[in-house]
C-alpha atoms as a PDB file:
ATOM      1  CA  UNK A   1       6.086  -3.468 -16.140  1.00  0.00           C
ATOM      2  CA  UNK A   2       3.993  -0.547 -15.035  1.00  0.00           C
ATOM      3  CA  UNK A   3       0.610  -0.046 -13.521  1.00  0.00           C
ATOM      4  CA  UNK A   4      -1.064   3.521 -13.637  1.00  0.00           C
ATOM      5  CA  UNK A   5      -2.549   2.918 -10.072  1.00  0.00           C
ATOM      6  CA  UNK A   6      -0.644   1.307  -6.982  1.00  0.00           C
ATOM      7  CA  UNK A   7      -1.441   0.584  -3.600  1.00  0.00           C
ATOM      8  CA  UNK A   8      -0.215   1.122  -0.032  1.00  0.00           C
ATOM      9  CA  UNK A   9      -1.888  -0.278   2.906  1.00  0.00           C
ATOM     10  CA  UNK A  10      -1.955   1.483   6.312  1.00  0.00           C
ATOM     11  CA  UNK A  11      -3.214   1.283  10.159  1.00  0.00           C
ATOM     12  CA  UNK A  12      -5.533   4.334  10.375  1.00  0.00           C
ATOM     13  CA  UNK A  13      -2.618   5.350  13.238  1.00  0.00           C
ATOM     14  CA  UNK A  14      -0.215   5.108  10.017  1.00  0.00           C
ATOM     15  CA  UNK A  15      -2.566   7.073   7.600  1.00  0.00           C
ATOM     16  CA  UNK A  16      -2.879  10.137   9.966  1.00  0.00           C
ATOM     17  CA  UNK A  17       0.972  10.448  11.197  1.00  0.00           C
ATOM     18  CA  UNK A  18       0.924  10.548   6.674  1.00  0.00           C
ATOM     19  CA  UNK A  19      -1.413  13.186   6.589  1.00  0.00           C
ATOM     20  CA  UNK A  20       0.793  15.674   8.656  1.00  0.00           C
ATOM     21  CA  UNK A  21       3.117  15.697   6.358  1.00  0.00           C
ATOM     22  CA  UNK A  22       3.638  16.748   2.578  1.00  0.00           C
ATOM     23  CA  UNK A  23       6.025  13.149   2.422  1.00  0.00           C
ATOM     24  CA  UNK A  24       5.401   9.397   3.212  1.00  0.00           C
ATOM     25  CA  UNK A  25       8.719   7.456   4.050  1.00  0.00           C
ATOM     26  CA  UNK A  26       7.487   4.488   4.784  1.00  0.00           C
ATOM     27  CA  UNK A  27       5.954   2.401   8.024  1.00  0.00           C
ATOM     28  CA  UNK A  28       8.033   0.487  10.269  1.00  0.00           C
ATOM     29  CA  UNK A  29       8.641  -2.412   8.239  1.00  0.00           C
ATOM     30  CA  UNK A  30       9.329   0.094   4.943  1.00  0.00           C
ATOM     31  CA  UNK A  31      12.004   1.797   6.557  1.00  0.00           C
ATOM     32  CA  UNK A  32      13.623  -1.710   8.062  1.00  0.00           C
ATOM     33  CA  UNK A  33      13.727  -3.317   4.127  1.00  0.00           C
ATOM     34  CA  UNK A  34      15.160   0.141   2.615  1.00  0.00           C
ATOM     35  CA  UNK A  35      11.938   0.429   0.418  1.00  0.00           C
ATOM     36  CA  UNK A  36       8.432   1.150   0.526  1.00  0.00           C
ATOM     37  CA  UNK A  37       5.811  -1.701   0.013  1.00  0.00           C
ATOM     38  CA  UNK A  38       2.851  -1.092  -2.578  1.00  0.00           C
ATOM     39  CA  UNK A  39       0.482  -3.737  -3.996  1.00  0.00           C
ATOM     40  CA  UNK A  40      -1.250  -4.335  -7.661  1.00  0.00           C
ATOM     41  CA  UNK A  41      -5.163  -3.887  -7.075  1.00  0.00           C
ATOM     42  CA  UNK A  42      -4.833  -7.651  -8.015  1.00  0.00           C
ATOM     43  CA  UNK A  43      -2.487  -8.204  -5.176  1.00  0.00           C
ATOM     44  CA  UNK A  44      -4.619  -6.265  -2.403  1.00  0.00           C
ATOM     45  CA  UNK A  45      -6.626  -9.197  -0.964  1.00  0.00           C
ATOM     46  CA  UNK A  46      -3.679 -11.701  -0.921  1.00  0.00           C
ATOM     47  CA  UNK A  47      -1.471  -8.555   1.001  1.00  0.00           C
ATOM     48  CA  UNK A  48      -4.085  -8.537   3.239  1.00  0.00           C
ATOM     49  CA  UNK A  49      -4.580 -11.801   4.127  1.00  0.00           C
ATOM     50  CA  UNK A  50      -0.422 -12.538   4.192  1.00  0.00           C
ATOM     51  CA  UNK A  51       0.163  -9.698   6.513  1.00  0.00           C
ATOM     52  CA  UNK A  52      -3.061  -7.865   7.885  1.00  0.00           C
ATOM     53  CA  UNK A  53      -5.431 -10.853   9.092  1.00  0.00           C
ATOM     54  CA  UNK A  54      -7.655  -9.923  11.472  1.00  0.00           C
ATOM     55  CA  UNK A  55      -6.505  -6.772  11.935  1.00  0.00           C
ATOM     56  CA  UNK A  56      -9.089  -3.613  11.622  1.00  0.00           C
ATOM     57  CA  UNK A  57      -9.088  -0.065  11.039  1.00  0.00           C
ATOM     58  CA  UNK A  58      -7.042  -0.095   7.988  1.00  0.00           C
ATOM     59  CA  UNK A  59      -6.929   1.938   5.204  1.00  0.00           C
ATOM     60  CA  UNK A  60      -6.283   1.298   1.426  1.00  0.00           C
ATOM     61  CA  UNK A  61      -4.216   4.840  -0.304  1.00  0.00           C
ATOM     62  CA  UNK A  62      -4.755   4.373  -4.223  1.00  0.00           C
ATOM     63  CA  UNK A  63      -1.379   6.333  -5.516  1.00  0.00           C
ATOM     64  CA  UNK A  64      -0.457   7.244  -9.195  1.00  0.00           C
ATOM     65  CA  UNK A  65       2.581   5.627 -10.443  1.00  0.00           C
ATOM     66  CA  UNK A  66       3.126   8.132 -12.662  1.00  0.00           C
ATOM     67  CA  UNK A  67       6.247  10.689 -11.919  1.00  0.00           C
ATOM     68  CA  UNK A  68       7.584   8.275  -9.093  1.00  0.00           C
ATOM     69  CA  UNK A  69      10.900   8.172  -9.862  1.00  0.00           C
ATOM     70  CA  UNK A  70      12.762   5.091  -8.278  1.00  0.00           C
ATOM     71  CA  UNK A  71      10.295   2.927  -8.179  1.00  0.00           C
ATOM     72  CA  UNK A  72      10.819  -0.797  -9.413  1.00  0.00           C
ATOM     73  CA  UNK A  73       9.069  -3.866 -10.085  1.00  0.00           C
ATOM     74  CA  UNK A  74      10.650  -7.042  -8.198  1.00  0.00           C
ATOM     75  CA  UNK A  75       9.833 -10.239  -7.763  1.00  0.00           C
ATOM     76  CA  UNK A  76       8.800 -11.907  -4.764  1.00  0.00           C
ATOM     77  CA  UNK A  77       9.870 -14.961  -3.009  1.00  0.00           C
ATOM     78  CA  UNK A  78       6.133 -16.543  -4.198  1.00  0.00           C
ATOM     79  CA  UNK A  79       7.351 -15.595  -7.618  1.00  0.00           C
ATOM     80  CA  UNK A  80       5.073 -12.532  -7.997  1.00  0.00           C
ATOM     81  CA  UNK A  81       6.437  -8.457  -9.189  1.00  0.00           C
ATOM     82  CA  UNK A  82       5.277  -5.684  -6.406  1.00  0.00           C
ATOM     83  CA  UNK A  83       5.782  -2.199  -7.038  1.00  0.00           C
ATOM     84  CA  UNK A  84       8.770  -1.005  -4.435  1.00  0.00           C
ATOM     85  CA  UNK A  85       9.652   2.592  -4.130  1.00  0.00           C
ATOM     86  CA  UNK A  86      13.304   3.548  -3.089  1.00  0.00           C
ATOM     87  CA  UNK A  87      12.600   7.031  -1.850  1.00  0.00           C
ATOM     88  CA  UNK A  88       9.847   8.629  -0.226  1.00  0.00           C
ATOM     89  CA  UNK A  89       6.335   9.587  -1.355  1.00  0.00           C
ATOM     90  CA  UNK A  90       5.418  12.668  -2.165  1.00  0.00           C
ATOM     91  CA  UNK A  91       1.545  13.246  -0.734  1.00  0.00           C
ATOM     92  CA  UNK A  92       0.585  14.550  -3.974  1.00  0.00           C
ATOM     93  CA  UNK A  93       0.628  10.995  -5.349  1.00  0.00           C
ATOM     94  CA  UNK A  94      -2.167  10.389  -3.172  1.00  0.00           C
ATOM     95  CA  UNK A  95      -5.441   9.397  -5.064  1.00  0.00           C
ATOM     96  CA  UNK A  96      -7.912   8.108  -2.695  1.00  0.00           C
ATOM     97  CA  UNK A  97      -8.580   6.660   0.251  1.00  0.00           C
ATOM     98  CA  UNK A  98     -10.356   3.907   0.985  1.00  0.00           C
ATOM     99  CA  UNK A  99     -11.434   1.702   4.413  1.00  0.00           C
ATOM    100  CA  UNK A 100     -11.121  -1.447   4.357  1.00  0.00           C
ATOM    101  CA  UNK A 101     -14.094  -4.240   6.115  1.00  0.00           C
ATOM    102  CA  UNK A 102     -12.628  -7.178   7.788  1.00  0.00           C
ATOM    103  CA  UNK A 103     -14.848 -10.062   7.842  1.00  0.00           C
ATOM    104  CA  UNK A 104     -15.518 -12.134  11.202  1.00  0.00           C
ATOM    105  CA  UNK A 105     -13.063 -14.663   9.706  1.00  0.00           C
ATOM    106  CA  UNK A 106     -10.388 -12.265   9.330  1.00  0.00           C
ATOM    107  CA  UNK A 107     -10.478 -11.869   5.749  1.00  0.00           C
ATOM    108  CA  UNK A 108     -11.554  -8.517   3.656  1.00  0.00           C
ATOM    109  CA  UNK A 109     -13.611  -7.138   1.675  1.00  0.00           C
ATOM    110  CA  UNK A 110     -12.180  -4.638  -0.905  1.00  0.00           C
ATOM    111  CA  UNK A 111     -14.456  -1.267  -1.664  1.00  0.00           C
ATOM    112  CA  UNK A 112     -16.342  -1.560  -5.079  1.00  0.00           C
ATOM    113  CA  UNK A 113     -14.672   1.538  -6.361  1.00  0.00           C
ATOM    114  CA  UNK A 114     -11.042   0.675  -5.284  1.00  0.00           C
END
């Protein structure tokens, strides 16, 4: 399985430690599992609902797939395959960036272009 695009969501806190650096190793939780955690575009909204709920300031990094070399496609304990990566992330992956809206109920709205 392969997707061109992945995606990698962030605190804006996380996002600028990232940008001071040419690598990406992971947040808190990445470097606690051994593996970085990325989302399908099709996965975003239920990522963000799981584990971000009413949280704010948070920022969506699009990354190419392409050229990452240990990353793998796993299954999930709903039954679903995310993207992990089993090294870090070179900056250059780095597509876009994108802010995410949280809704008064907590939930998100995704940018149009994401």
């Amino acid at each position: 399985m392969e997707d061109e695009y992945i995606y990698k969501i962030l605190s804006i806190h996380e996002c600028e430690k990232l940008r001071n650096s040419d690598y990406f190793f992971g947040t808190e939780k990445d470097i606690i599992d051994g593996f970085i955690h990325f989302s399908k575009k099709d996965q975003l909204i239920g990522t963000l609902n799981k584990y971000f709920k009413y949280q704010k300031d948070l920022i969506i990094l699009k990354i190419s797939s392409k050229n990452l070399k240990n990353l793998k496609w796993e299954l999930s304990k709903d039954g679903q395959i995310f993207p992990h990566l089993y090294s870090k992330l070179n900056n250059k992956n780095i597509l876009e960036e994108f802010t995410i809206k949280a809704k008064e109920d907590g939930s998100f709205e995704l940018p149009v272009n994401c």
